[in-house]
C-alpha atoms as a PDB file:
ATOM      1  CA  UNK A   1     175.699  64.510 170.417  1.00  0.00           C
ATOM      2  CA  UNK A   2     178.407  65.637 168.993  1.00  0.00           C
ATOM      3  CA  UNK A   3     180.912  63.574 165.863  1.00  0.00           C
ATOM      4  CA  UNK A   4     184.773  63.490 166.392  1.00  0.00           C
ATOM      5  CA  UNK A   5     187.317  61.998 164.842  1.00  0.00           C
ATOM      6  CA  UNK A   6     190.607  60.735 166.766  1.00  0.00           C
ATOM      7  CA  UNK A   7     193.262  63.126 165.397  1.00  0.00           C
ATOM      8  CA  UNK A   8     195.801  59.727 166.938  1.00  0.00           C
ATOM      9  CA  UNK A   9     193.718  56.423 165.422  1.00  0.00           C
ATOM     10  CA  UNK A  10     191.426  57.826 162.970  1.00  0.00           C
ATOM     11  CA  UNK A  11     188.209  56.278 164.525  1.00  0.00           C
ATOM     12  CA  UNK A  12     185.184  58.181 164.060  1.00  0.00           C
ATOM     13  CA  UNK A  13     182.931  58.392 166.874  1.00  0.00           C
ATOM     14  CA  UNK A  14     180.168  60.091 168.568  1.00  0.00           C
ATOM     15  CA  UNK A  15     180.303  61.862 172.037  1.00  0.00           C
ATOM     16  CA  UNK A  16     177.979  62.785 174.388  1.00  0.00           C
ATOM     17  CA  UNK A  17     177.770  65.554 177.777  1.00  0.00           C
ATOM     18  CA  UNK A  18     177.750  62.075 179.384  1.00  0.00           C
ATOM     19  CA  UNK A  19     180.913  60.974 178.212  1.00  0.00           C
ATOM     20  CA  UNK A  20     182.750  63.402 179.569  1.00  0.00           C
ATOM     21  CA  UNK A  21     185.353  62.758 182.988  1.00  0.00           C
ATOM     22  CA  UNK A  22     187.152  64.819 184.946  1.00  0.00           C
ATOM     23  CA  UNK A  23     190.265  65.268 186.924  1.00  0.00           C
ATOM     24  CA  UNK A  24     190.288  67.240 190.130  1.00  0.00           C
ATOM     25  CA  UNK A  25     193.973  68.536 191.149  1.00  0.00           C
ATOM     26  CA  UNK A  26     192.685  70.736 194.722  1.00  0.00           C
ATOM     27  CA  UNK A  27     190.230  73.514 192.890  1.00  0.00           C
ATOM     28  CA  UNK A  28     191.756  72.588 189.595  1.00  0.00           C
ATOM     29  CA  UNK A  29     189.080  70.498 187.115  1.00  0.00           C
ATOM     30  CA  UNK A  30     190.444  69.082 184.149  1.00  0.00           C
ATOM     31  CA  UNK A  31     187.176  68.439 181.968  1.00  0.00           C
ATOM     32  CA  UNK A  32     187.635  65.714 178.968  1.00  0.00           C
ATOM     33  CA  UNK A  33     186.698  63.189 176.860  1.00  0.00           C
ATOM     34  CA  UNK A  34     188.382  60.090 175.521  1.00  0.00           C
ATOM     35  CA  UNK A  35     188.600  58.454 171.982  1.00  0.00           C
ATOM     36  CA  UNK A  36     186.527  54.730 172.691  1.00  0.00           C
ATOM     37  CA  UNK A  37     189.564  52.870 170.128  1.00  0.00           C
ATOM     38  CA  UNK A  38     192.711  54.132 171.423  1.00  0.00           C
ATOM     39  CA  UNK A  39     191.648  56.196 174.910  1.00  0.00           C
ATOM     40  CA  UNK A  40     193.344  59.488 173.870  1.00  0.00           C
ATOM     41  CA  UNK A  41     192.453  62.524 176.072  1.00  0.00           C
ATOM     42  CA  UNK A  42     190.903  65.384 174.608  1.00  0.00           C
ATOM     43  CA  UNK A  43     190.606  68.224 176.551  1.00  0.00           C
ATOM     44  CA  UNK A  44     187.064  70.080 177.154  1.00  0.00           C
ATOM     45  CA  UNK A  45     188.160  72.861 179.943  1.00  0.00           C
ATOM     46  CA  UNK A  46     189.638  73.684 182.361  1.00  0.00           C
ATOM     47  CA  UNK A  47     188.074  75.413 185.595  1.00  0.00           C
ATOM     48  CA  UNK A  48     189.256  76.794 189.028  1.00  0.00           C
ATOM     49  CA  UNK A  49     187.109  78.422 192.126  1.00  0.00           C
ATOM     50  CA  UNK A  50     187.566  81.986 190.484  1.00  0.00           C
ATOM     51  CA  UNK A  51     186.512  81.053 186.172  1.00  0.00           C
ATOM     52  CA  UNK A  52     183.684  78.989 187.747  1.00  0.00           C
ATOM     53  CA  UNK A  53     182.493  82.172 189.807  1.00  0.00           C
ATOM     54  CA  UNK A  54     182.979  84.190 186.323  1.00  0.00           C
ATOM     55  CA  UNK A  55     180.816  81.701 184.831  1.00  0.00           C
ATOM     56  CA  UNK A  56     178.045  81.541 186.996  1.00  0.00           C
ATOM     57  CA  UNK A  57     178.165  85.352 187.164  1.00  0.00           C
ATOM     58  CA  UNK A  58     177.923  85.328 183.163  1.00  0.00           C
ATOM     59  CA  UNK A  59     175.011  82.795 182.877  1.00  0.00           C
ATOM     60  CA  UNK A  60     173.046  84.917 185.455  1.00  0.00           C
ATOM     61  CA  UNK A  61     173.631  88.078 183.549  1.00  0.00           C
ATOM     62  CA  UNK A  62     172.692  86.358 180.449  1.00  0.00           C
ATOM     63  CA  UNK A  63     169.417  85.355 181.804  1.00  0.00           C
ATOM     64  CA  UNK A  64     168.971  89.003 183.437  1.00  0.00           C
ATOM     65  CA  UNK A  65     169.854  90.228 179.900  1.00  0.00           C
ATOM     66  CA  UNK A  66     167.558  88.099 178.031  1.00  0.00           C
ATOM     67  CA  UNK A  67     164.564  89.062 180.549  1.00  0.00           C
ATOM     68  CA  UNK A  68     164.940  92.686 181.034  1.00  0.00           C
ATOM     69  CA  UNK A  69     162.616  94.777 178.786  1.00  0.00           C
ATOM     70  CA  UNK A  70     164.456  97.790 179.690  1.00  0.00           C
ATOM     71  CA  UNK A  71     166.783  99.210 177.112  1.00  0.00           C
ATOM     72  CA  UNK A  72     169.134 101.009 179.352  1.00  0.00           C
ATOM     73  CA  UNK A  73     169.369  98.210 181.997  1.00  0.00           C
ATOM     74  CA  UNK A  74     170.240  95.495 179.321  1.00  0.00           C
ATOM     75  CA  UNK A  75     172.945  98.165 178.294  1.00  0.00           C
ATOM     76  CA  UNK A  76     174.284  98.190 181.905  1.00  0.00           C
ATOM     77  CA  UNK A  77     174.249  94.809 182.046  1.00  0.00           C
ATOM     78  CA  UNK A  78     176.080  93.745 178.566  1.00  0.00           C
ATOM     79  CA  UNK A  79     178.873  96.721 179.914  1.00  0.00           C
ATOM     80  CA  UNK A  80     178.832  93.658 182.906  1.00  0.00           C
ATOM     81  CA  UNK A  81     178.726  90.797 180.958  1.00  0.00           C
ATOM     82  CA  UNK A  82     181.708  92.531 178.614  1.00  0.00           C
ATOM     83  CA  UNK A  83     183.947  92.769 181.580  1.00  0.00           C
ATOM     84  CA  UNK A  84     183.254  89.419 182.870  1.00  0.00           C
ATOM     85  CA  UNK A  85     184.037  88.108 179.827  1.00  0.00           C
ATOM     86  CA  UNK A  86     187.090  90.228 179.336  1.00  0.00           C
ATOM     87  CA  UNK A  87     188.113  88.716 182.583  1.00  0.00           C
ATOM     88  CA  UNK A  88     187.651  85.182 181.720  1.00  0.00           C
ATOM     89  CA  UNK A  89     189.552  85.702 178.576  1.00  0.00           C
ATOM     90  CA  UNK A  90     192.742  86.507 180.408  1.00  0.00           C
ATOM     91  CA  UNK A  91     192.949  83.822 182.942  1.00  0.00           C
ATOM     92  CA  UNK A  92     191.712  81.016 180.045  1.00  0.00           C
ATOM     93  CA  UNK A  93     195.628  80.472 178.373  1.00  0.00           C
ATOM     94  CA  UNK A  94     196.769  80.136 182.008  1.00  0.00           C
ATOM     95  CA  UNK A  95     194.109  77.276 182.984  1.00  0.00           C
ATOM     96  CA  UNK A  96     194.227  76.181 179.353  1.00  0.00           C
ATOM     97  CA  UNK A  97     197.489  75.659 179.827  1.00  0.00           C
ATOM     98  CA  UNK A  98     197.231  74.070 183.498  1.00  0.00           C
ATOM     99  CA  UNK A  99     195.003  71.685 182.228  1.00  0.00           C
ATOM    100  CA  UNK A 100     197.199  70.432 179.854  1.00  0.00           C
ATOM    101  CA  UNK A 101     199.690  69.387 181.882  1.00  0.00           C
ATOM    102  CA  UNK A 102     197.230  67.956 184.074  1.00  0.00           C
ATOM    103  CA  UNK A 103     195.701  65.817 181.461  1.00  0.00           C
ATOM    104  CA  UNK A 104     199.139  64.326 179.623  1.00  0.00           C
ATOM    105  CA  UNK A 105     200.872  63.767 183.042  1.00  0.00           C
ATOM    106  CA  UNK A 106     197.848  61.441 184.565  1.00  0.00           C
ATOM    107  CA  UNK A 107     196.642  58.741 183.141  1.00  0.00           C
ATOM    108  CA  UNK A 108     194.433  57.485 185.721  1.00  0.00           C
ATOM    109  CA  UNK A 109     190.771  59.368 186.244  1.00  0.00           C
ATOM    110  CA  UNK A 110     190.299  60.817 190.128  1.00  0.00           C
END
């Protein structure tokens, strides 16, 4: 659980994983949260088929990282992860971006 306050009200408030909604725009999702006084948008992410590949590709290198007892293997693998990350990094502004527009031009949840 997480505290926020409404950058547009003021009301302080508490959020939860559960509170969050989406909007899907074909392979676009538009992750976010709302404030419970005035419904302002925040925005969480922002995903598409390719940064949700990246992501599942990071979180299983992680895990491969975080089990391997073998020095040089970990090292291949963080050279991995550093490129996956690298390319997440430079298609985040565009989705970021994406999901903006997304979120301020549709007010109704799909």
């Amino acid at each position: 659980m997480s505290k926020v306050i409404c950058d547009k009200c003021g009301n302080d408030f508490a959020i939860n994983q559960s509170d969050f909604e989406e909007i899907r725009r074909g392979d676009i999702t538009v992750q976010y949260f709302r404030c419970p006084a005035c419904l302002a948008k925040y925005h969480i992410c922002t995903t598409n088929f390719e940064m949700r590949r990246l992501i599942r590709k990071r979180v299983e290198i992680q895990n491969d990282i975080a089990s391997s007892p073998n020095a040089r293997k970990s090292r291949r693998l963080k050279d991995r992860l550093d490129k996956i990350i690298a390319q997440q990094k430079k298609v985040f502004p565009e989705l970021k971006k994406l999901g903006e527009e997304i979120l301020n031009g549709d007010d109704s949840t799909e």
